[in-house]
Protein backbone atom coordinates (compact mmCIF):
# COMPACT_ATOMS: atom_id res chain seq x y z
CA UNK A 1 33.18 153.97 145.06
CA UNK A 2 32.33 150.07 144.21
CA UNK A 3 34.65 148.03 142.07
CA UNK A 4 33.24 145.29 140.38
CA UNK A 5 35.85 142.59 139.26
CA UNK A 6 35.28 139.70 136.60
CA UNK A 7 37.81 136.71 136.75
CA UNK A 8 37.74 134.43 133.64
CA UNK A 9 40.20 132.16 132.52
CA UNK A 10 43.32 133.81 130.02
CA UNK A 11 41.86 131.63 126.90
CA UNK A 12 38.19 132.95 127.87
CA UNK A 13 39.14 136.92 128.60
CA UNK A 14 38.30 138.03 125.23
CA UNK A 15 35.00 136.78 125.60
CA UNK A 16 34.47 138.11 128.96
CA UNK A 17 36.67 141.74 127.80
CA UNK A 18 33.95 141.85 125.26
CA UNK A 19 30.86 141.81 126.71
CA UNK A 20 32.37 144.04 129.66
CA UNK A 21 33.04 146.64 126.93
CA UNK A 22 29.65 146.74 125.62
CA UNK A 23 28.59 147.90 128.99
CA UNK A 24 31.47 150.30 130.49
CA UNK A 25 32.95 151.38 126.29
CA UNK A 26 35.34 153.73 128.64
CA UNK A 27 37.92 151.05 129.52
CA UNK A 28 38.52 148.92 131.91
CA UNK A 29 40.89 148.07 134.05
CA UNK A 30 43.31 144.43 133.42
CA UNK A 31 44.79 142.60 135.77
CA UNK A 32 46.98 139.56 135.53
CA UNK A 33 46.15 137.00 138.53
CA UNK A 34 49.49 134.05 138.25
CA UNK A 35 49.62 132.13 134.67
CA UNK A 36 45.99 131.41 134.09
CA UNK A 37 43.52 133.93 135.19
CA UNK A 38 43.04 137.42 134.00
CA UNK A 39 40.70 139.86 135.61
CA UNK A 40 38.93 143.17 134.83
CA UNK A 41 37.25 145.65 137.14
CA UNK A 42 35.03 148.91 136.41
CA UNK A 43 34.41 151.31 138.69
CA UNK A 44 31.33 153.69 139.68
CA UNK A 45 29.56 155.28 142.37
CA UNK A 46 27.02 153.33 144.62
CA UNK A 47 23.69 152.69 142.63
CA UNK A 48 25.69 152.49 139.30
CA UNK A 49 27.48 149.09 140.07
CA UNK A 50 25.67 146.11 142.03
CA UNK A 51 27.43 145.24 145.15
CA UNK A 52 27.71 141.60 145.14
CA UNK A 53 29.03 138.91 147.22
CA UNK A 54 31.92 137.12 145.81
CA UNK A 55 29.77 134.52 143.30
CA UNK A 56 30.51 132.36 140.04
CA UNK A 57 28.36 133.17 136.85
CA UNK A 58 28.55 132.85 133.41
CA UNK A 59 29.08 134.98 130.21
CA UNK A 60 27.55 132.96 127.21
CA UNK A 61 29.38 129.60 128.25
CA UNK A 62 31.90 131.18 129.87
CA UNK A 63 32.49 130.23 133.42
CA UNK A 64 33.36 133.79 135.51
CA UNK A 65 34.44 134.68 139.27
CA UNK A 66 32.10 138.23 139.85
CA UNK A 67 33.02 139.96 143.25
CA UNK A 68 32.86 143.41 144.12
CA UNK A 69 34.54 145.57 147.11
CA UNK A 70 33.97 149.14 148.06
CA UNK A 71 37.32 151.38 147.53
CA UNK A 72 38.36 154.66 148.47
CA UNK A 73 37.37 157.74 147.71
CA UNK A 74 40.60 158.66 146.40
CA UNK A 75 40.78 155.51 144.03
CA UNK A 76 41.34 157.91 140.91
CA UNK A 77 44.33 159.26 142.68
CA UNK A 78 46.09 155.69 143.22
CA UNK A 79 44.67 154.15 139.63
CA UNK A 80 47.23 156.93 138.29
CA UNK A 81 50.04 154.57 139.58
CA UNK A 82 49.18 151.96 136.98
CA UNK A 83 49.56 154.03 133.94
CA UNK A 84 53.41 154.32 133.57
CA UNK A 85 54.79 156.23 130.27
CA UNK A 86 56.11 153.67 127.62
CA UNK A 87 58.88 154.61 125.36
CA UNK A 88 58.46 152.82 121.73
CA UNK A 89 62.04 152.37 119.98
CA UNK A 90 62.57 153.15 116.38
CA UNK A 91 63.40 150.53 113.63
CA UNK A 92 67.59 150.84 114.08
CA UNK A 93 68.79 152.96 111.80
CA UNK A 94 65.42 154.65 110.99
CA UNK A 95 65.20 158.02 110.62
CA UNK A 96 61.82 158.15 112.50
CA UNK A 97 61.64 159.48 116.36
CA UNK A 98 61.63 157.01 118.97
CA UNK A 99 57.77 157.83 121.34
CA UNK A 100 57.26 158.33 125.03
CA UNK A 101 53.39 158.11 125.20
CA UNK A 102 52.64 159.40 128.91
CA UNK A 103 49.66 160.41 131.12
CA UNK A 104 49.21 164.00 131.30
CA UNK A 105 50.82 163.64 135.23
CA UNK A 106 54.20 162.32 134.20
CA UNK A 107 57.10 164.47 133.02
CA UNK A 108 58.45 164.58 129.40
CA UNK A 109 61.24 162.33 128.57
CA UNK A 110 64.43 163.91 129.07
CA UNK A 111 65.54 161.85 125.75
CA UNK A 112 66.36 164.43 123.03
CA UNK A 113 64.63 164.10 119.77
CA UNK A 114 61.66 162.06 121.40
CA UNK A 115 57.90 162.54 120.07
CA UNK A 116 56.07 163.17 123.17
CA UNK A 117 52.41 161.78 122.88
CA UNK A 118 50.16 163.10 126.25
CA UNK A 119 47.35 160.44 126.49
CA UNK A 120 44.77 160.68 129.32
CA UNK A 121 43.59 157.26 130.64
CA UNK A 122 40.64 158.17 131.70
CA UNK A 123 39.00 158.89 129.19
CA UNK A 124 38.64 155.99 126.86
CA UNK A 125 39.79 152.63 125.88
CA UNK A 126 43.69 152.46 125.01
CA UNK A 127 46.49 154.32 126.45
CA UNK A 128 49.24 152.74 124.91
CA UNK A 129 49.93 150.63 127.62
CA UNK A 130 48.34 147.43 126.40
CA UNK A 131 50.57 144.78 124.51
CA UNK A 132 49.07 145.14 121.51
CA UNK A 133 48.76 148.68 121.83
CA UNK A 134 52.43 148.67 122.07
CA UNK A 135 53.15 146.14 118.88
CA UNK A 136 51.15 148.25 117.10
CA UNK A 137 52.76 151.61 118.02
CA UNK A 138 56.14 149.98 117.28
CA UNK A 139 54.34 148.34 113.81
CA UNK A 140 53.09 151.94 112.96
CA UNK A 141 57.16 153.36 113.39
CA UNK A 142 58.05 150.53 110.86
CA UNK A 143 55.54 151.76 108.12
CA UNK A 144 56.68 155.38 108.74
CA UNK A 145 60.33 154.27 108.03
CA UNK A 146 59.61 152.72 104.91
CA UNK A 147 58.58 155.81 103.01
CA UNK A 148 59.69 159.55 103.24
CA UNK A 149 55.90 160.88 102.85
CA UNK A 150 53.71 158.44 104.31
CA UNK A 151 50.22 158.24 103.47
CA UNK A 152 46.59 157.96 104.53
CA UNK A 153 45.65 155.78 107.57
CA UNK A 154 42.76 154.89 108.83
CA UNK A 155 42.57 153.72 112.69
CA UNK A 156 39.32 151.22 113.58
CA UNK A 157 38.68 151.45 116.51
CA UNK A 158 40.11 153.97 117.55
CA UNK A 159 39.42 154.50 121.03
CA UNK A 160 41.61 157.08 122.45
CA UNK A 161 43.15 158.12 119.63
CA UNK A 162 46.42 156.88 120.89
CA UNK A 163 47.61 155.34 117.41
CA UNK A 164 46.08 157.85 114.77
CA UNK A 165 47.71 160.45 116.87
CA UNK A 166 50.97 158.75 116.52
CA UNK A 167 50.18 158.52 112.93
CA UNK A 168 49.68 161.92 112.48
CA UNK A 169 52.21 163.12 114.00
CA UNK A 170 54.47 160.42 112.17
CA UNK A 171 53.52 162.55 109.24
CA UNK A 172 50.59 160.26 107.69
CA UNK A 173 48.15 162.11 106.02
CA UNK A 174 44.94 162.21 106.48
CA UNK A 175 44.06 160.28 109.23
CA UNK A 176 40.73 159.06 110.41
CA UNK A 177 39.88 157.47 113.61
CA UNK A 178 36.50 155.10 113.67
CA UNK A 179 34.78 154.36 116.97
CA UNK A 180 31.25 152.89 117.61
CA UNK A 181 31.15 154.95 121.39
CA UNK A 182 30.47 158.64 121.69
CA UNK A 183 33.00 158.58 124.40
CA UNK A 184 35.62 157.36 122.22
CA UNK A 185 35.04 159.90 119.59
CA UNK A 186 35.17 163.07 122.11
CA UNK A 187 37.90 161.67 123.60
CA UNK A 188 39.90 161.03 120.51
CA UNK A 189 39.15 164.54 119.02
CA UNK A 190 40.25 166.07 122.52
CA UNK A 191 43.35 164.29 122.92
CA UNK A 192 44.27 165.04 119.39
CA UNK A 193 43.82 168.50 120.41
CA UNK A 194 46.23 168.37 123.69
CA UNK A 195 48.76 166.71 120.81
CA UNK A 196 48.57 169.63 118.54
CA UNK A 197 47.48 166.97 115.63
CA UNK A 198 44.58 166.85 112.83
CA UNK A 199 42.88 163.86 112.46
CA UNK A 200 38.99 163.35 111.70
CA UNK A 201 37.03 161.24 114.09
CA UNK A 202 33.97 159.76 113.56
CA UNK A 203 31.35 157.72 115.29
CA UNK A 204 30.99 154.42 113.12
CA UNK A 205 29.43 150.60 113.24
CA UNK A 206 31.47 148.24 111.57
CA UNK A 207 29.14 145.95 111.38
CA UNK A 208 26.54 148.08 109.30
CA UNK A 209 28.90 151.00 107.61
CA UNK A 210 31.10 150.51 104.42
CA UNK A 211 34.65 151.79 105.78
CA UNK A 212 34.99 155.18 104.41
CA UNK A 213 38.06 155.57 101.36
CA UNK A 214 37.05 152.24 100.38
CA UNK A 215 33.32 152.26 99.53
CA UNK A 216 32.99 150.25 96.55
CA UNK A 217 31.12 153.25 94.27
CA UNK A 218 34.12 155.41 92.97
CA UNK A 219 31.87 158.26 92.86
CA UNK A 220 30.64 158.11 96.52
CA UNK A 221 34.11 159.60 98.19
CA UNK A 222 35.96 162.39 96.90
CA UNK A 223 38.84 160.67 98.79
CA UNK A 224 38.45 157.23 96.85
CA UNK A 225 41.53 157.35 95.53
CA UNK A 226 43.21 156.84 98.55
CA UNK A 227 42.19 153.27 98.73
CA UNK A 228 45.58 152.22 96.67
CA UNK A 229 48.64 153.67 99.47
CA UNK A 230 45.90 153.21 102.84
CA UNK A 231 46.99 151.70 105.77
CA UNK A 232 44.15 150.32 107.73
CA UNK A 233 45.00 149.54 111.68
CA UNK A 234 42.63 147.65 113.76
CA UNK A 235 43.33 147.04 117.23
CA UNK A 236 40.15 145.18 117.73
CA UNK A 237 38.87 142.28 119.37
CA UNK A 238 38.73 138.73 117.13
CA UNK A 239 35.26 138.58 115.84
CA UNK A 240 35.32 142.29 114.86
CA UNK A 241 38.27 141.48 113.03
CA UNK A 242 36.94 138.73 110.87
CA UNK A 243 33.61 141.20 110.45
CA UNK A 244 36.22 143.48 109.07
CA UNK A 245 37.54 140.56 107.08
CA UNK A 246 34.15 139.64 105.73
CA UNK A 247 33.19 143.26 105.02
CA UNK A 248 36.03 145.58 103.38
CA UNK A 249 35.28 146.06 100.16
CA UNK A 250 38.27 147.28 98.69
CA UNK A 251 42.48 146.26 99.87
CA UNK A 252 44.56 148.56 101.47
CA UNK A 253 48.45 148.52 100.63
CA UNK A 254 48.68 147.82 104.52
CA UNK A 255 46.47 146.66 107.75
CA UNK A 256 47.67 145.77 111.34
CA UNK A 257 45.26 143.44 112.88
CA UNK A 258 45.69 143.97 116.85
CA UNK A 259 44.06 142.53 120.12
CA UNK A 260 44.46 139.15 119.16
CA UNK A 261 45.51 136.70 121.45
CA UNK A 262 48.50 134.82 119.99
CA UNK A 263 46.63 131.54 119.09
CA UNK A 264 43.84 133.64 117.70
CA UNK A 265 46.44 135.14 115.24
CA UNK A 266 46.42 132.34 112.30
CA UNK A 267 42.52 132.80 111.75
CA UNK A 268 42.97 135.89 111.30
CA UNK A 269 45.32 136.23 108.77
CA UNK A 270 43.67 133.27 106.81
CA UNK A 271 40.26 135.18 107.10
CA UNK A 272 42.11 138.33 104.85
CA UNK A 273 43.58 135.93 103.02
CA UNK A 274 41.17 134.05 101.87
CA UNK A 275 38.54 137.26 101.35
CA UNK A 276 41.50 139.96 100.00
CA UNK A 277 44.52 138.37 99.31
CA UNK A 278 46.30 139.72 102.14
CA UNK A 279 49.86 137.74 102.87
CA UNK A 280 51.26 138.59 106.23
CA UNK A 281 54.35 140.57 106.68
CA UNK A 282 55.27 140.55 110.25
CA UNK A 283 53.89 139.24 113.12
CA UNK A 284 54.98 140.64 116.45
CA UNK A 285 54.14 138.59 120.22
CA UNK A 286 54.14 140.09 123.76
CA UNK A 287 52.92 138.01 126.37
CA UNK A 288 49.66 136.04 125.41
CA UNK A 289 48.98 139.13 122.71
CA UNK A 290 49.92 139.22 119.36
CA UNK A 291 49.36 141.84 116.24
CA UNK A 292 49.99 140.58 112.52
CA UNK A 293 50.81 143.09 109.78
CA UNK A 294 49.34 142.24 106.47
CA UNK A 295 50.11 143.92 102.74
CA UNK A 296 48.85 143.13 99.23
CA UNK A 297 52.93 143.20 98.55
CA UNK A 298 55.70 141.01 98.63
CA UNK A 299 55.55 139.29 102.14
């Protein structure tokens, strides 16, 4: 099995996570290397990935470190020890469950009244695991607390499935999960099935599809009506995010704009700003990361 590992510099990675993404949309694998350097690896048989010597190249403008190292055969069995469960803690004094999202090879929580969410890694992007994963799992607890029947929500990106799985079982109703990769979409729909929850997912290009419930003919979607309570999560990647900024046609009540790195953050909430007349909320910071929650409400 070859690893191939891509060093860029921590302001650069989203660049670099980008591109990487367009070529293995399963995932990859993050690594922090001291204060300034992040890496990612993908993995694949011999013939699939190059192996290289240890060189410097480029991604756009971006200056990289590329190396790659044959592992063994029983990588799969020692990637497990990476993926840890995560327990997400309710708003205090909120009604709504605290979650343990897990891998499929961990035990339950032994905490009583815990929402157990079974999540396997290895099958696409987002595992709950990821900072702003995590800010937005703890963001999607604080919008179930606020009302006793929450409503529609619409994931972007949805990878996984990790967070319209939490939704749904949260109690929002419906919930649709968007993803440009066929991988995504299986994986999402099978995962939702190992979680005992209904959600729709569909295969979708944000770039070149109107968001479905807010398509700007009222006769186009029987579910157009939805458009006034949505809440619209999008753990993205920065220039997705302003696409999605240029390009909604309608406001939702609510939208949590993830995988923005924290001084990426005020472009983004000027972009829905200035295009919707979104005010931000909340914004919540782990690490480098950041995720901003933005209503048409009082802010």
């Amino acid at each position: 099995m070859i690893r191939l590992a891509v060093r860029a510099r921590r302001e650069d990675a989203e660049i670099v996570l980008a591109e990487l993404l367009e070529l293995a949309p399963d995932g990859v694998e993050e690594v922090e290397i001291g204060q300034e350097t992040i890496e990612y690896a993908v993995y694949g048989a011999p013939g699939e990935l190059p192996e290289l010597p240890d060189l410097n190249a480029a991604v756009g403008d971006t200056p990289v470190e590329v190396s790659s190292t044959e592992v063994a055969d029983d990588w799969s069995e020692r990637w497990k020890r990476f993926h840890r469960p995560i327990l997400i803690e309710p708003p205090r004094g909120s009604p709504v469950p605290a979650l343990h999202v897990r891998p499929p090879w961990e035990s339950p929580s032994d905490r009583e009244g815990t929402e157990e969410i079974v999540i396997d890694p290895g099958q696409a992007f987002g595992t709950g695991a990821h900072a702003t994963t995590r800010l937005c799992l703890e963001l999607i607890l604080e919008l179930a607390a606020l009302e006793d029947r929450p409503g529609p929500l619409l994931d972007v990106g949805t990878g996984s499935g990790v967070l319209a799985i939490v939704a749904a079982r949260l109690g929002f109703a419906p919930v649709l999960g968007l993803d440009h990769e066929r991988e995504s979409v299986a994986a999402a729909e099978e995962n939702a099935r190992v979680n005992g929850v209904e959600i729709e997912v569909r295969r979708f290009d944000l770039r070149k599809q109107a968001l479905p419930w807010l398509e700007r003919d009222a006769d186009s979607d029987p579910a157009d009506g939805l458009a006034g309570s949505l809440v619209v999560v999008a753990n993205l990647l920065r220039p997705l995010l302003l696409d999605l900024a240029r390009g909604m046609p309608r406001v939702p009540a609510h939208l949590l704009a993830g995988g923005l790195l924290k001084d990426q953050a005020d472009e983004v909430v000027e972009a829905f700003g200035e295009g919707l007349g979104m005010r931000e909320r909340e914004r919540r910071e782990r690490g480098e990361w950041a995720v901003v929650w933005l209503t048409t409400g009082e802010a």
